[in-house]
Each structure stands twice: as structure tokens, then as C-alpha cells.
PDB file of N, CA and C in Angstrom:
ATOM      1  N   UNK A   1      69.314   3.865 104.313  1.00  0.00           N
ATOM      2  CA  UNK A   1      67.967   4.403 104.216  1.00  0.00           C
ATOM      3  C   UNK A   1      67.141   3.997 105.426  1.00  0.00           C
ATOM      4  N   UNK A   2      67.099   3.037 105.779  1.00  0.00           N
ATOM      5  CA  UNK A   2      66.432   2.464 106.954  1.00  0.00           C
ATOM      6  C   UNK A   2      66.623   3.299 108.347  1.00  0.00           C
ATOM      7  N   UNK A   3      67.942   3.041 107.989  1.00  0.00           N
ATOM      8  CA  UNK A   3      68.389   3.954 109.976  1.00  0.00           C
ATOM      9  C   UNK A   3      68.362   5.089 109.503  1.00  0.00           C
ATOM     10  N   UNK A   4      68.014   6.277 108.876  1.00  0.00           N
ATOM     11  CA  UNK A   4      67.791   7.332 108.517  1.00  0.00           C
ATOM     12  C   UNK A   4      65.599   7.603 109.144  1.00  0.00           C
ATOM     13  N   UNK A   5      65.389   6.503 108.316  1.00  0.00           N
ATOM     14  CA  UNK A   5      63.686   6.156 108.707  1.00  0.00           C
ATOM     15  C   UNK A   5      63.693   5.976 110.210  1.00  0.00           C
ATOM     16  N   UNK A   6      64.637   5.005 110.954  1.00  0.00           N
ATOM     17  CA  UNK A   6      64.710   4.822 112.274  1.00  0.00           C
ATOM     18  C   UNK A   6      65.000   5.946 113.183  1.00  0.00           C
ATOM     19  N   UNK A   7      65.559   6.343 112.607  1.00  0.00           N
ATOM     20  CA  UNK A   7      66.009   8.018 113.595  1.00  0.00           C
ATOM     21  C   UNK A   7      65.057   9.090 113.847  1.00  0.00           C
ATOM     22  N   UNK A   8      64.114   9.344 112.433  1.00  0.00           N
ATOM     23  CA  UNK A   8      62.771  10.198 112.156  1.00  0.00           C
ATOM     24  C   UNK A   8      61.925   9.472 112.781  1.00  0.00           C
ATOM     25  N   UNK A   9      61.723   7.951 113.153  1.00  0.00           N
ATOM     26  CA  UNK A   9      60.536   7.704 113.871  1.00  0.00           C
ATOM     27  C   UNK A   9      60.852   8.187 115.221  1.00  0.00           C
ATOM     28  N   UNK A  10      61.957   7.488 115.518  1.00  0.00           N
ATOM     29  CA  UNK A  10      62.930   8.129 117.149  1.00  0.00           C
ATOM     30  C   UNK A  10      62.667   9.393 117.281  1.00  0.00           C
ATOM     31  N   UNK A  11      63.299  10.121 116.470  1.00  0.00           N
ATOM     32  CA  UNK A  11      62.880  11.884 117.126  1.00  0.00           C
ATOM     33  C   UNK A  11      61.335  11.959 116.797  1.00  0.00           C
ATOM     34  N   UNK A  12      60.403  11.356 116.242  1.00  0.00           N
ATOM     35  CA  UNK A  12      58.765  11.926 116.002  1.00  0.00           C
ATOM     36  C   UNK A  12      58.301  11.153 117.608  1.00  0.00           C
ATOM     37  N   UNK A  13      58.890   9.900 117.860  1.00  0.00           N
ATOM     38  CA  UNK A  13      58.659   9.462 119.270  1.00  0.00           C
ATOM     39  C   UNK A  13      59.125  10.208 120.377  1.00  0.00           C
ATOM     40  N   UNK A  14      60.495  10.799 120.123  1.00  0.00           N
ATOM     41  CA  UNK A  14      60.828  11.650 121.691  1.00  0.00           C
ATOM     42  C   UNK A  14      60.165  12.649 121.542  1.00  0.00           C
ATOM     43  N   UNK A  15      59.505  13.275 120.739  1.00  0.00           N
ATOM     44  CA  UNK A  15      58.996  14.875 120.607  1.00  0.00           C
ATOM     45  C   UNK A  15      57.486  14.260 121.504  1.00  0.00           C
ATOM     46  N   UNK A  16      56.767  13.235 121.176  1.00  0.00           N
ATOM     47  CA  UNK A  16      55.156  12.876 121.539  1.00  0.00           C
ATOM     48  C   UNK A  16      55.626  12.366 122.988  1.00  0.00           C
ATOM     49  N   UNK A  17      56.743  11.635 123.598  1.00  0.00           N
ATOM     50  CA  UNK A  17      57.119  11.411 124.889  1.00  0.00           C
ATOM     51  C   UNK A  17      57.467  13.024 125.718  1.00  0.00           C
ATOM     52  N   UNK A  18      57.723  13.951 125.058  1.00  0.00           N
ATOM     53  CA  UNK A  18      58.074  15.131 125.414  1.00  0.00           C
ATOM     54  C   UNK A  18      56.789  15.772 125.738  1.00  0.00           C
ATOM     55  N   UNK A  19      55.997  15.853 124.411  1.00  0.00           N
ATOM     56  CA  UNK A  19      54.641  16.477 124.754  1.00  0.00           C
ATOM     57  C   UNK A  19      53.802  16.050 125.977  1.00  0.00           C
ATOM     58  N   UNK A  20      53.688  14.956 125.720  1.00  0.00           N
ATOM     59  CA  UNK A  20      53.043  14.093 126.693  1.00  0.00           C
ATOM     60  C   UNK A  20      53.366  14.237 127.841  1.00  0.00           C
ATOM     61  N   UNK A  21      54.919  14.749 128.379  1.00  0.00           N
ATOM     62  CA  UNK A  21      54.715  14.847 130.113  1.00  0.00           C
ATOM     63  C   UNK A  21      54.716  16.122 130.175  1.00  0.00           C
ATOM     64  N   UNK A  22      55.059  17.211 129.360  1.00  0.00           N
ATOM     65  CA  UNK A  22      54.956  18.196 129.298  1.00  0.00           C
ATOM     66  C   UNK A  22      53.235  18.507 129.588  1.00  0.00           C
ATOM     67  N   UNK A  23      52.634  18.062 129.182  1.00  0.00           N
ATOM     68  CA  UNK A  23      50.891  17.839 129.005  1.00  0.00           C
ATOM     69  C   UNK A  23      50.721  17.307 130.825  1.00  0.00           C
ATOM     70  N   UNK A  24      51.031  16.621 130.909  1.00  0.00           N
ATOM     71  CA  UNK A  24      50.983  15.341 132.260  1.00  0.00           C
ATOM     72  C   UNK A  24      51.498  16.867 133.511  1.00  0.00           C
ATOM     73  N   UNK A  25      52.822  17.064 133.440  1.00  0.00           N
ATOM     74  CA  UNK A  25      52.827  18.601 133.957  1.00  0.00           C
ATOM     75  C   UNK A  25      52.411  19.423 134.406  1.00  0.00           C
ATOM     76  N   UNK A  26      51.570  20.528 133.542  1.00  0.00           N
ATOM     77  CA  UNK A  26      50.782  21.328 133.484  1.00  0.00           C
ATOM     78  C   UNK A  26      49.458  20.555 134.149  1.00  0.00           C
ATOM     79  N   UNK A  27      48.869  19.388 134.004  1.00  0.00           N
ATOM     80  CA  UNK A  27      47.809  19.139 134.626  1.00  0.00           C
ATOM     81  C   UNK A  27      48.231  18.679 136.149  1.00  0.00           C
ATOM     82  N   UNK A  28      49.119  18.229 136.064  1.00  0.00           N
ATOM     83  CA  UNK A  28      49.684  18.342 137.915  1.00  0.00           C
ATOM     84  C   UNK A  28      49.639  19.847 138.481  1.00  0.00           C
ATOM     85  N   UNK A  29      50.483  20.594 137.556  1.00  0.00           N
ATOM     86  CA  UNK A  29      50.500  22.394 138.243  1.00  0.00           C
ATOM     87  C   UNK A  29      48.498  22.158 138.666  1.00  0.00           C
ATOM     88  N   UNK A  30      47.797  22.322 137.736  1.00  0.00           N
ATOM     89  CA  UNK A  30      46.171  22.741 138.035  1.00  0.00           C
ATOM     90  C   UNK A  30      46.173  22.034 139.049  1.00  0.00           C
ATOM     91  N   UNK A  31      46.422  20.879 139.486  1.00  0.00           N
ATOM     92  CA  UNK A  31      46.095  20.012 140.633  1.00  0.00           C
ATOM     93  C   UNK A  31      46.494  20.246 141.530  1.00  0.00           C
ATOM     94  N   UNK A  32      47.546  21.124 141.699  1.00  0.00           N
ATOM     95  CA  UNK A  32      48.455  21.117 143.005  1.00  0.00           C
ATOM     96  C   UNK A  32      49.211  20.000 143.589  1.00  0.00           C
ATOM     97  N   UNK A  33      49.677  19.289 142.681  1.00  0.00           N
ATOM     98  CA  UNK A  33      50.318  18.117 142.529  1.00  0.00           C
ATOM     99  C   UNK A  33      52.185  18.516 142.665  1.00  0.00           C
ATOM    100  N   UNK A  34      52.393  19.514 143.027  1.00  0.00           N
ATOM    101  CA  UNK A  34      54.106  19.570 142.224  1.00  0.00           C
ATOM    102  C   UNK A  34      54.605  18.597 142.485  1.00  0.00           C
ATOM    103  N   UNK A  35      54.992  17.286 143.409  1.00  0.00           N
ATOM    104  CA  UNK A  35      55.296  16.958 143.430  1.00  0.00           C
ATOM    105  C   UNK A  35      55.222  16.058 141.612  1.00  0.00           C
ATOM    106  N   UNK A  36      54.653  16.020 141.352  1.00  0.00           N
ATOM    107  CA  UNK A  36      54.338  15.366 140.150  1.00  0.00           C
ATOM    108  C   UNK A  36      54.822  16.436 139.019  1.00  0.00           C
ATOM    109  N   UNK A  37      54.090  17.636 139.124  1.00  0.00           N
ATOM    110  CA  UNK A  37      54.747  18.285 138.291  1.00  0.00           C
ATOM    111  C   UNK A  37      56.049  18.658 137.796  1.00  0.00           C
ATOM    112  N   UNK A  38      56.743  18.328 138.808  1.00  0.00           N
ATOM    113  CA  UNK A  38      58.542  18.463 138.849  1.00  0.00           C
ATOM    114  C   UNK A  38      59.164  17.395 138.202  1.00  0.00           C
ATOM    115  N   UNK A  39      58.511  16.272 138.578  1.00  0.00           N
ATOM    116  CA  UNK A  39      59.158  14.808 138.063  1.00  0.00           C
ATOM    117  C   UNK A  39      59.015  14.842 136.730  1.00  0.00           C
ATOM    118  N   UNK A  40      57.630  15.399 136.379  1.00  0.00           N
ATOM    119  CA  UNK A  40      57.477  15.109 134.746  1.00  0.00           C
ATOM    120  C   UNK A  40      58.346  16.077 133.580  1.00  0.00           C
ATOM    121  N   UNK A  41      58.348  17.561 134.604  1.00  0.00           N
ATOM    122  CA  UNK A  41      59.120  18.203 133.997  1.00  0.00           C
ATOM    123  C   UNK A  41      61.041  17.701 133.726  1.00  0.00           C
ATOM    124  N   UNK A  42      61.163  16.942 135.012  1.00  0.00           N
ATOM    125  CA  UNK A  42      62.350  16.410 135.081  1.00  0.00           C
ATOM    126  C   UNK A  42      62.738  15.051 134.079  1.00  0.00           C
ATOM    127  N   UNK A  43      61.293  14.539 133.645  1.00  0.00           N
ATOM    128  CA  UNK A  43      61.660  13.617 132.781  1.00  0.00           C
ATOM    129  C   UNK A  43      62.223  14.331 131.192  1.00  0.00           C
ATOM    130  N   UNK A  44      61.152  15.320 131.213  1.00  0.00           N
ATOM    131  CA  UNK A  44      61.715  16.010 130.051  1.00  0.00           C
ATOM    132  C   UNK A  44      63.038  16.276 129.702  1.00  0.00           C
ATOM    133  N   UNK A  45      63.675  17.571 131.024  1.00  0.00           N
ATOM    134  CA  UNK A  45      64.802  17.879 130.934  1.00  0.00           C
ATOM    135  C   UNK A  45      66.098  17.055 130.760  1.00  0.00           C
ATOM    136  N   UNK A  46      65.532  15.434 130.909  1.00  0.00           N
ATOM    137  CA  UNK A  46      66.611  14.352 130.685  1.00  0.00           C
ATOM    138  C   UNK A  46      66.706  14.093 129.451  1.00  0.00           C
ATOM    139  N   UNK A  47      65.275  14.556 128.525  1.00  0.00           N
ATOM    140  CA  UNK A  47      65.874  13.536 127.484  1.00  0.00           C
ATOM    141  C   UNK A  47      66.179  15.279 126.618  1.00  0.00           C
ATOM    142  N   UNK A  48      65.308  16.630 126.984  1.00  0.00           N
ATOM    143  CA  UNK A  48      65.652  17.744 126.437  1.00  0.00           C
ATOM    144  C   UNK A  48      66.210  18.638 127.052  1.00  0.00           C
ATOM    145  N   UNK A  49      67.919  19.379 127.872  1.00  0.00           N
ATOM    146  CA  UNK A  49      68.397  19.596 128.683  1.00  0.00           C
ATOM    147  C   UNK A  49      68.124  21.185 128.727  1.00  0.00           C
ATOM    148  N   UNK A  50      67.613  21.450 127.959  1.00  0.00           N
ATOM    149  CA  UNK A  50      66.804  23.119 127.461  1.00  0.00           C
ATOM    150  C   UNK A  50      65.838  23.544 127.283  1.00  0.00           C
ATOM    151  N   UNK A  51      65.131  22.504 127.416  1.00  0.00           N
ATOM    152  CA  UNK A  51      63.629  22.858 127.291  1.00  0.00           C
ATOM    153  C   UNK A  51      62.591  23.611 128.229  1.00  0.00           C
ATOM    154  N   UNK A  52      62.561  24.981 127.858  1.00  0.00           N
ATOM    155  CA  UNK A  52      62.231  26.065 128.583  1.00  0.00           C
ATOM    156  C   UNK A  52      61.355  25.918 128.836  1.00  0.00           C
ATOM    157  N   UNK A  53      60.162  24.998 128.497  1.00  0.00           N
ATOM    158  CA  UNK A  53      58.827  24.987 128.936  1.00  0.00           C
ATOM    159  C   UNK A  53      58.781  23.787 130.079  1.00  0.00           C
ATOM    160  N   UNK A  54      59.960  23.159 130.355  1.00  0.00           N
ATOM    161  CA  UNK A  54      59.941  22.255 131.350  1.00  0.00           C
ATOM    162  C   UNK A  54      60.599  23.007 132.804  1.00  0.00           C
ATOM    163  N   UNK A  55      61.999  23.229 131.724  1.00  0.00           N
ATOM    164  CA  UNK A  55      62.240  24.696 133.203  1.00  0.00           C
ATOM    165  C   UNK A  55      61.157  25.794 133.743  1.00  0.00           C
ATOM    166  N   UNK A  56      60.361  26.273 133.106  1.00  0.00           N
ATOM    167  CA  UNK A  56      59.472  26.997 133.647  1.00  0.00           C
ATOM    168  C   UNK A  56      58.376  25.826 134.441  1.00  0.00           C
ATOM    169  N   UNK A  57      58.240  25.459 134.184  1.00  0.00           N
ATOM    170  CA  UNK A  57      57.112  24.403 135.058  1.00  0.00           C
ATOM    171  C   UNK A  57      57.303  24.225 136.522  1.00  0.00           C
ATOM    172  N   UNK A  58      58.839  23.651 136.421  1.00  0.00           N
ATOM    173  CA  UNK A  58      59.640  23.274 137.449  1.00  0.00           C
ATOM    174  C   UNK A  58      59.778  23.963 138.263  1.00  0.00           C
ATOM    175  N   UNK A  59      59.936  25.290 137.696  1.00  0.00           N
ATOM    176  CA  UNK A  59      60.974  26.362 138.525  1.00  0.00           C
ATOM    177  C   UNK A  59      59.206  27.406 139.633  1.00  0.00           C
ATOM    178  N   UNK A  60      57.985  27.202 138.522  1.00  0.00           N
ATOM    179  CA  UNK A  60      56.909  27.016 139.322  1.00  0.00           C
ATOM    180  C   UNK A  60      56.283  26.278 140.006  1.00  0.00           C
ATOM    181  N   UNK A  61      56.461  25.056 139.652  1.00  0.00           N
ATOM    182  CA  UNK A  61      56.224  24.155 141.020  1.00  0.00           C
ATOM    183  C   UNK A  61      56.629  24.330 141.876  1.00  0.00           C
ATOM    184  N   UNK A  62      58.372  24.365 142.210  1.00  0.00           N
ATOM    185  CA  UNK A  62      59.388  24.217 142.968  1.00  0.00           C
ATOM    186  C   UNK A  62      58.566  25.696 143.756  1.00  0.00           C
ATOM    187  N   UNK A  63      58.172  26.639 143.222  1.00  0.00           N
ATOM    188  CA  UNK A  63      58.579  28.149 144.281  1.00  0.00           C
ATOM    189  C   UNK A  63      56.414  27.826 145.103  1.00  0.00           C
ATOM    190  N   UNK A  64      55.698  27.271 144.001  1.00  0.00           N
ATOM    191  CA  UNK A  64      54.586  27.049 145.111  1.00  0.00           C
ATOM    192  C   UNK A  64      54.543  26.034 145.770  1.00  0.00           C
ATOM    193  N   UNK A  65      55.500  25.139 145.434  1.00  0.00           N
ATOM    194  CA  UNK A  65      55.749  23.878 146.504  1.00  0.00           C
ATOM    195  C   UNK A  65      56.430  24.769 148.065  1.00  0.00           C
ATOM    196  N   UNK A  66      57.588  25.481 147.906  1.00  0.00           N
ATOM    197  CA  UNK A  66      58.065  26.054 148.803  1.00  0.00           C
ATOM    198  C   UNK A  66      56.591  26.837 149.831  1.00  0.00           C
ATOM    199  N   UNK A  67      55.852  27.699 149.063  1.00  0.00           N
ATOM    200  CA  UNK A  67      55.108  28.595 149.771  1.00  0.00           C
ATOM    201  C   UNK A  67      53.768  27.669 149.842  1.00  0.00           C
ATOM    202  N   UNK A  68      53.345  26.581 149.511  1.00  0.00           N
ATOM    203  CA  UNK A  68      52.707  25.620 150.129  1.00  0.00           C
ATOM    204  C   UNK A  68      53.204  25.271 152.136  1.00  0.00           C
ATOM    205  N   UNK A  69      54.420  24.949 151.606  1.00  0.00           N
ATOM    206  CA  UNK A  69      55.260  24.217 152.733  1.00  0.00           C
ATOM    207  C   UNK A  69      55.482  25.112 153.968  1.00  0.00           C
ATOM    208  N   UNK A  70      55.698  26.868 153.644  1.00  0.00           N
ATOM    209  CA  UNK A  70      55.974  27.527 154.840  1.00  0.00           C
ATOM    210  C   UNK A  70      54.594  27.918 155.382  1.00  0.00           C
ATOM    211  N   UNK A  71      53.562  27.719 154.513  1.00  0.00           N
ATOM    212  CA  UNK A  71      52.146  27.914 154.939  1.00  0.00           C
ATOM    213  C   UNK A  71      51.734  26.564 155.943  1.00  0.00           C
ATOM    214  N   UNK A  72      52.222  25.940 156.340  1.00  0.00           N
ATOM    215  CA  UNK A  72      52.262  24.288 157.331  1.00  0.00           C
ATOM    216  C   UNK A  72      52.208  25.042 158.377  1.00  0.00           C
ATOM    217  N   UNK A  73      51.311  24.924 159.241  1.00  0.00           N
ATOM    218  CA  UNK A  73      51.730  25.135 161.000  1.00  0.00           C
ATOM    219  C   UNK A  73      51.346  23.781 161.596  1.00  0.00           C
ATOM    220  N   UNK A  74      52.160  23.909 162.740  1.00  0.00           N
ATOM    221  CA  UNK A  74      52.599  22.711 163.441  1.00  0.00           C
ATOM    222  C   UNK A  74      51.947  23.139 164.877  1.00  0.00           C
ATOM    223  N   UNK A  75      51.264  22.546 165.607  1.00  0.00           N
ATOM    224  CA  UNK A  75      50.468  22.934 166.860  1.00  0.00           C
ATOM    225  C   UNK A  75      50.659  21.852 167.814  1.00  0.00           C
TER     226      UNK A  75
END
């Protein structure tokens, strides 16, 4: 009975560690942070290897990080 209780607190804890960078994320995207936004999404995808709302984050950071970067001129 116990490790049954231990497991439901465990998954009610990874779901609020999930939300939470998932949350942390999205307020990097507004910031223009990707660098941040990627990591947090990447924390996700470690502990949830499907989690489509982390792949989408990522996969938007990653493409305005890119068009941040070719927008750089060098003089």
C-alpha cells in the first residue's frame, strides 16, 4: 500500500516538475530567451520522451534561434 501511495505522489510530482518547465518555457519563448527555452523543453523531454508540447517549443525556439542568428551582420 505504501509504494503504491509513493508512486502517485512520484507521478503527481513529475507531472508539476513537467508543468513547471513547460511554464518556465513558454516564458523564455516571450522573452526571446531560446536559449533557455530549449533547455527547459529538453528537461521535459528527459523525463517525458513525447511530449508534444515540449517538442513544439523546441522545434520553435530552435527555427527563431536559427533566423535570429542569420539576421547577425558582422562589419
Amino acid at each position: 500500500m505504501l509504494r503504491l501511495l509513493d508512486k502517485r505522489r512520484l507521478s503527481i510530482d513529475l507531472e508539476s516538475v513537467i508543468t513547471d518547465s513547460l511554464s518556465e518555457a513558454s516564458h523564455c519563448m516571450s522573452q526571446r530567451k531560446y536559449d533557455c527555452a530549449i533547455a527547459n523543453a529538453n528537461a521535459v523531454l528527459r523525463m517525458d520522451t513525447g511530449n508534444r508540447h515540449a517538442l513544439d517549443i523546441k522545434r520553435k525556439a530552435k527555427e527563431a534561434q536559427d533566423k535570429a542568428l542569420s539576421q547577425i551582420q558582422i562589419e
